[in-house]
Protein backbone atom coordinates (compact mmCIF):
# COMPACT_ATOMS: atom_id res chain seq x y z
CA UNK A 1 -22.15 -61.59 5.58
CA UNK A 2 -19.35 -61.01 7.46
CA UNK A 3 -18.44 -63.18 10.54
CA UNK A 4 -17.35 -61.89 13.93
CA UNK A 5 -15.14 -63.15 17.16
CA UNK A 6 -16.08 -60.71 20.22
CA UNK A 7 -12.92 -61.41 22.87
CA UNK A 8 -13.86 -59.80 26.22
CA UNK A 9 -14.44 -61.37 29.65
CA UNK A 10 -17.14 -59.37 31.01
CA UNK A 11 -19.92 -61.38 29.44
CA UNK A 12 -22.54 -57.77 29.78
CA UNK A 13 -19.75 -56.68 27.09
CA UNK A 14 -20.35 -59.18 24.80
CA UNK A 15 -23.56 -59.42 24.75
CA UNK A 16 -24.23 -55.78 24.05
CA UNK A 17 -21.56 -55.90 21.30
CA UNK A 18 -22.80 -59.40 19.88
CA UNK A 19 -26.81 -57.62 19.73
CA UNK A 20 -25.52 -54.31 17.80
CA UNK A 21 -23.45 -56.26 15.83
CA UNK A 22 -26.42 -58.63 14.74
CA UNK A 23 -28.34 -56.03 14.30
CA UNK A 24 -26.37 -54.16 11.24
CA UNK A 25 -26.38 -57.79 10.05
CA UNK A 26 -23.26 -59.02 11.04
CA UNK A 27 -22.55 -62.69 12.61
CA UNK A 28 -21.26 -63.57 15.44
CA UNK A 29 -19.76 -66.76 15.37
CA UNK A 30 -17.91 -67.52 18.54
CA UNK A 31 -16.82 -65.44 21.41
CA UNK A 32 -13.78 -65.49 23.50
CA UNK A 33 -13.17 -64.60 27.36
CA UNK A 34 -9.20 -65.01 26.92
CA UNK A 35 -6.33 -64.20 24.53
CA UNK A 36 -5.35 -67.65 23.84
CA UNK A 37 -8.99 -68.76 23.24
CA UNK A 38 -8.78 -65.88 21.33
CA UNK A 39 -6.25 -66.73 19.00
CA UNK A 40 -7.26 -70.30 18.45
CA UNK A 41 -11.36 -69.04 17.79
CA UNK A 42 -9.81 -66.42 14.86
CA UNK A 43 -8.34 -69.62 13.85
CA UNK A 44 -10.57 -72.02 13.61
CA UNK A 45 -13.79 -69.65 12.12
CA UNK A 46 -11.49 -67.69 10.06
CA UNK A 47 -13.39 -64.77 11.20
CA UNK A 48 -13.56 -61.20 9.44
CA UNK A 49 -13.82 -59.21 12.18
CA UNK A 50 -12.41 -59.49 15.93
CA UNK A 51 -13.71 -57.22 18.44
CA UNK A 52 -11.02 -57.52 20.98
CA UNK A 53 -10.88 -56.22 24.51
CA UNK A 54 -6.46 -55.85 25.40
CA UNK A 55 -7.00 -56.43 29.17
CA UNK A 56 -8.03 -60.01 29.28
CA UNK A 57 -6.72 -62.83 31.52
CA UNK A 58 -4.32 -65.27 29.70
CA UNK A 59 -1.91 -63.34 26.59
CA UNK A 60 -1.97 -59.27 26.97
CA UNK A 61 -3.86 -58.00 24.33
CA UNK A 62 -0.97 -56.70 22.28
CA UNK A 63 0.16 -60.43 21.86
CA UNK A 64 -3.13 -61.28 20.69
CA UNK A 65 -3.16 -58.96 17.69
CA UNK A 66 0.04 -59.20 17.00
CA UNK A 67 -0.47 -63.62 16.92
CA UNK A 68 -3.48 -63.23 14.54
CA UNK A 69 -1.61 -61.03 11.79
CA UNK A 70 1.20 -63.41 12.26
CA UNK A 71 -0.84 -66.27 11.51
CA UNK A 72 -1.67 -64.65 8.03
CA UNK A 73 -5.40 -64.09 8.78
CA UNK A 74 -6.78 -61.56 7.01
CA UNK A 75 -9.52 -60.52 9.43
CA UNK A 76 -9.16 -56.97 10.59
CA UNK A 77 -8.78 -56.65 14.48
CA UNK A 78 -10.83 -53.86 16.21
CA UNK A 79 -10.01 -53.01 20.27
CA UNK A 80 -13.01 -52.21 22.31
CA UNK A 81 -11.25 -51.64 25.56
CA UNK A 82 -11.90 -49.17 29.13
CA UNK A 83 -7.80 -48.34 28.56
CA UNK A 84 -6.39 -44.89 27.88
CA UNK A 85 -6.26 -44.68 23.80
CA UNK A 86 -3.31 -41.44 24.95
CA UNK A 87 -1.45 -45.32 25.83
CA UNK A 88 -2.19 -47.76 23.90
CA UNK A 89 -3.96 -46.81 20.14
CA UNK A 90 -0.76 -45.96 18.50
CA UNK A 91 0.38 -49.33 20.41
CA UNK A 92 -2.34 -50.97 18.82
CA UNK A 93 -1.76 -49.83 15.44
CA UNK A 94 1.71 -50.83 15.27
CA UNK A 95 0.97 -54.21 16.58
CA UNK A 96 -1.43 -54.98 13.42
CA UNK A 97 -5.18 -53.42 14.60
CA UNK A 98 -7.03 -51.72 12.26
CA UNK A 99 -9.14 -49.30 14.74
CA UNK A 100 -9.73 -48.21 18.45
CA UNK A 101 -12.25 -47.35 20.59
CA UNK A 102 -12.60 -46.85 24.47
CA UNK A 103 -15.82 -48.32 26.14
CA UNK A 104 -17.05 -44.79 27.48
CA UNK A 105 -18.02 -44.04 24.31
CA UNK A 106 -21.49 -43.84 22.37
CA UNK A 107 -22.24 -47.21 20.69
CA UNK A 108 -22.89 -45.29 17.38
CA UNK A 109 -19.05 -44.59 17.73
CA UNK A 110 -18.43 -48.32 18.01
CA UNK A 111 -21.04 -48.75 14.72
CA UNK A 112 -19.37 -45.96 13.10
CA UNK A 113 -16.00 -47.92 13.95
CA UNK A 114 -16.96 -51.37 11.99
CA UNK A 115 -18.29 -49.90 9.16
CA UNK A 116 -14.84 -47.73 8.41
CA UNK A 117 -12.65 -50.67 9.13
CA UNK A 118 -14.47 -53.05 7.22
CA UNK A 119 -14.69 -50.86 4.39
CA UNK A 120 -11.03 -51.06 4.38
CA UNK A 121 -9.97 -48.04 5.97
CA UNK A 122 -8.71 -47.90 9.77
CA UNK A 123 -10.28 -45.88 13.04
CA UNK A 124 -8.06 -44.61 15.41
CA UNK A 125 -8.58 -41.35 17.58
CA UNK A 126 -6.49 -37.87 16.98
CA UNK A 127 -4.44 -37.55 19.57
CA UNK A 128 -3.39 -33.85 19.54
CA UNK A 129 -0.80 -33.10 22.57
CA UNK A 130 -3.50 -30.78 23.31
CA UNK A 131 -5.13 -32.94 25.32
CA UNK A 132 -2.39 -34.17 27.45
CA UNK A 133 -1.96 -30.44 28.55
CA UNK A 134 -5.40 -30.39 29.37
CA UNK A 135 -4.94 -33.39 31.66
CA UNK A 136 -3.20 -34.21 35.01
CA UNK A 137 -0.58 -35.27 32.95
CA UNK A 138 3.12 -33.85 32.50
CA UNK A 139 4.98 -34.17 29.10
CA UNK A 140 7.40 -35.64 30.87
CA UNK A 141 5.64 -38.26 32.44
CA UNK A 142 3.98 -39.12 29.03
CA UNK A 143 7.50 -39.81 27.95
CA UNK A 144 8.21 -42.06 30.23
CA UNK A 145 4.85 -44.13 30.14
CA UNK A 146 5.68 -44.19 26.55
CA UNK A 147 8.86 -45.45 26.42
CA UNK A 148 7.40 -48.42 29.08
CA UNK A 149 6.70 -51.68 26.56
CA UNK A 150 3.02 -52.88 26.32
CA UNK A 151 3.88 -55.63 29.08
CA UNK A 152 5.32 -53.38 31.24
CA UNK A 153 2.30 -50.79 31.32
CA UNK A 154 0.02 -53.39 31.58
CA UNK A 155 1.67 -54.70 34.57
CA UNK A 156 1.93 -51.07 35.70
CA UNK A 157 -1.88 -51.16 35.71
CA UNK A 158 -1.93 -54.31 38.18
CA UNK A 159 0.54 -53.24 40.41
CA UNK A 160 -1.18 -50.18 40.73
CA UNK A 161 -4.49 -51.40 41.23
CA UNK A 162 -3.12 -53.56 43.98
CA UNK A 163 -2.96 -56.93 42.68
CA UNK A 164 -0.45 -59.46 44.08
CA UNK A 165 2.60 -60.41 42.04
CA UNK A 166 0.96 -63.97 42.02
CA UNK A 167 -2.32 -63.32 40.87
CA UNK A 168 -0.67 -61.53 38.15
CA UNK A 169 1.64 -63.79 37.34
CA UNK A 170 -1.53 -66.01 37.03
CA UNK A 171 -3.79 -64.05 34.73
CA UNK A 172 -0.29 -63.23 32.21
CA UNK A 173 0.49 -66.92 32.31
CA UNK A 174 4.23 -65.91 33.78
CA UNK A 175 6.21 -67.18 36.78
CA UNK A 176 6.09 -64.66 39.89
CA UNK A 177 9.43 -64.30 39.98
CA UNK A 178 9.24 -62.76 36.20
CA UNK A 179 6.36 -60.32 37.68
CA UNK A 180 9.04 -59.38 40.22
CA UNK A 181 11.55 -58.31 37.84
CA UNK A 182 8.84 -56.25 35.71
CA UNK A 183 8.01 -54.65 39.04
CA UNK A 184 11.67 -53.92 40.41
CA UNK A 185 12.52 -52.54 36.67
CA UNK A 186 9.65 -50.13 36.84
CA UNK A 187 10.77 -49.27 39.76
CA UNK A 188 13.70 -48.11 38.42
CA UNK A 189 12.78 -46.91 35.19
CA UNK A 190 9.92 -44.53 36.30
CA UNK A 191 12.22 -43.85 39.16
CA UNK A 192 10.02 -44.05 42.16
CA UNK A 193 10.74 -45.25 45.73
CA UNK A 194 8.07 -48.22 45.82
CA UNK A 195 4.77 -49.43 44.15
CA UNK A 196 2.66 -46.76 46.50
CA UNK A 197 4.90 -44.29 44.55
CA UNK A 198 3.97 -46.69 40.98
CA UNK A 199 -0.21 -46.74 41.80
CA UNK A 200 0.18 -42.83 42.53
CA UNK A 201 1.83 -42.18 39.39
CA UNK A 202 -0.13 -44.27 37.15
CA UNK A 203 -3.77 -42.80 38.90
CA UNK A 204 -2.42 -39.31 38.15
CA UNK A 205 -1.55 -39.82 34.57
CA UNK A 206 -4.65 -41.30 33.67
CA UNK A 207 -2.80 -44.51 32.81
CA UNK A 208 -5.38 -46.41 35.33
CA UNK A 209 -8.46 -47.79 33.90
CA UNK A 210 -10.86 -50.15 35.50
């Protein structure tokens, strides 16, 4: 049977992954609360399947995937993750993942999930621009979220939820005074006035997840 990494730090996460997945008679072999742990468990098992949260302490999420498939595993990477898939699926697809799905979901979407990717086929949501009309959202300010990098929206995310640049720095395993730059180019590049004007923007674009 097939054998599974589950990378998340919220350990109620990984449990209720680790019993659904047990119970369609998968194994779970090791689990992971960080992206370089993460890398070096895919490793080491030479897993099938990674369930992989993107917002973990240590290497972004993006990094992650995009380590594994250049390691020449063959295990097909699935994100299980509370961010916006408008943001990041198509981010995750390009970066090597095989299928996405937000944690708000039913678990028989998750189910439904594993079974398509490990049949060989991939699981990612239809976007249609219908539904960014339908939210707070602006074209416009989907087009410039979009044309942020995966670092730089994540680190959107912390500023916004009001983390320091240090503790940040801390959890991406870079130096403060890189966090500063990030935060000074967003600045710029989203054109706002200060990170009150960043957290405001992100919240209204539903580019904020917990």
């Amino acid at each position: 049977m097939y054998k599974v990494l589950i990378a998340d730090d919220h350990s109620l996460i990984r449990t209720a992954v680790r019993l659904l997945l047990e119970n369609q008679g998968y194994t779970v072999v090791a689990e992971a609360t960080n992206g370089i742990d993460t890398v070096q468990l895919a490793r080491q098992h030479a897993v099938d399947l990674v369930v992989l949260d993107i917002t973990m302490p240590g290497l972004d999420g993006l990094e992650v995937i995009s380590r594994i498939k250049a390691s020449g595993l063959s295990c097909r990477i699935l994100v299980l993750t509370s961010q916006a898939a408008l943001f990041y699926s198509q981010r995750c697809m390009k970066a090597g993942a095989a299928g996405f799905v937000t944690k708000n979901q039913e678990l028989s979407e998750l189910q439904r999930a594993v079974r398509t990717i490990m049949d060989g086929y991939t699981f990612f949501p239809n976007l249609a621009i219908s539904s960014v009309r339908n939210s707070d959202a602006t074209l416009t300010d989907i087009e410039l979220i979009e044309s942020l990098s995966a670092r730089e929206l994540t680190i959107l995310q912390q500023l916004a939820r009001g983390i320091s640049n240090k503790q940040i720095a801390l959890d991406m395993t870079l130096s403060s005074k890189t966090i500063s730059t990030y935060k000074a180019r967003l600045i710029e590049k989203l054109n706002m006035k200060s990170v009150v004007y960043l957290a405001e923007f992100a919240k209204r674009n539903g580019a904020l997840r917990i």
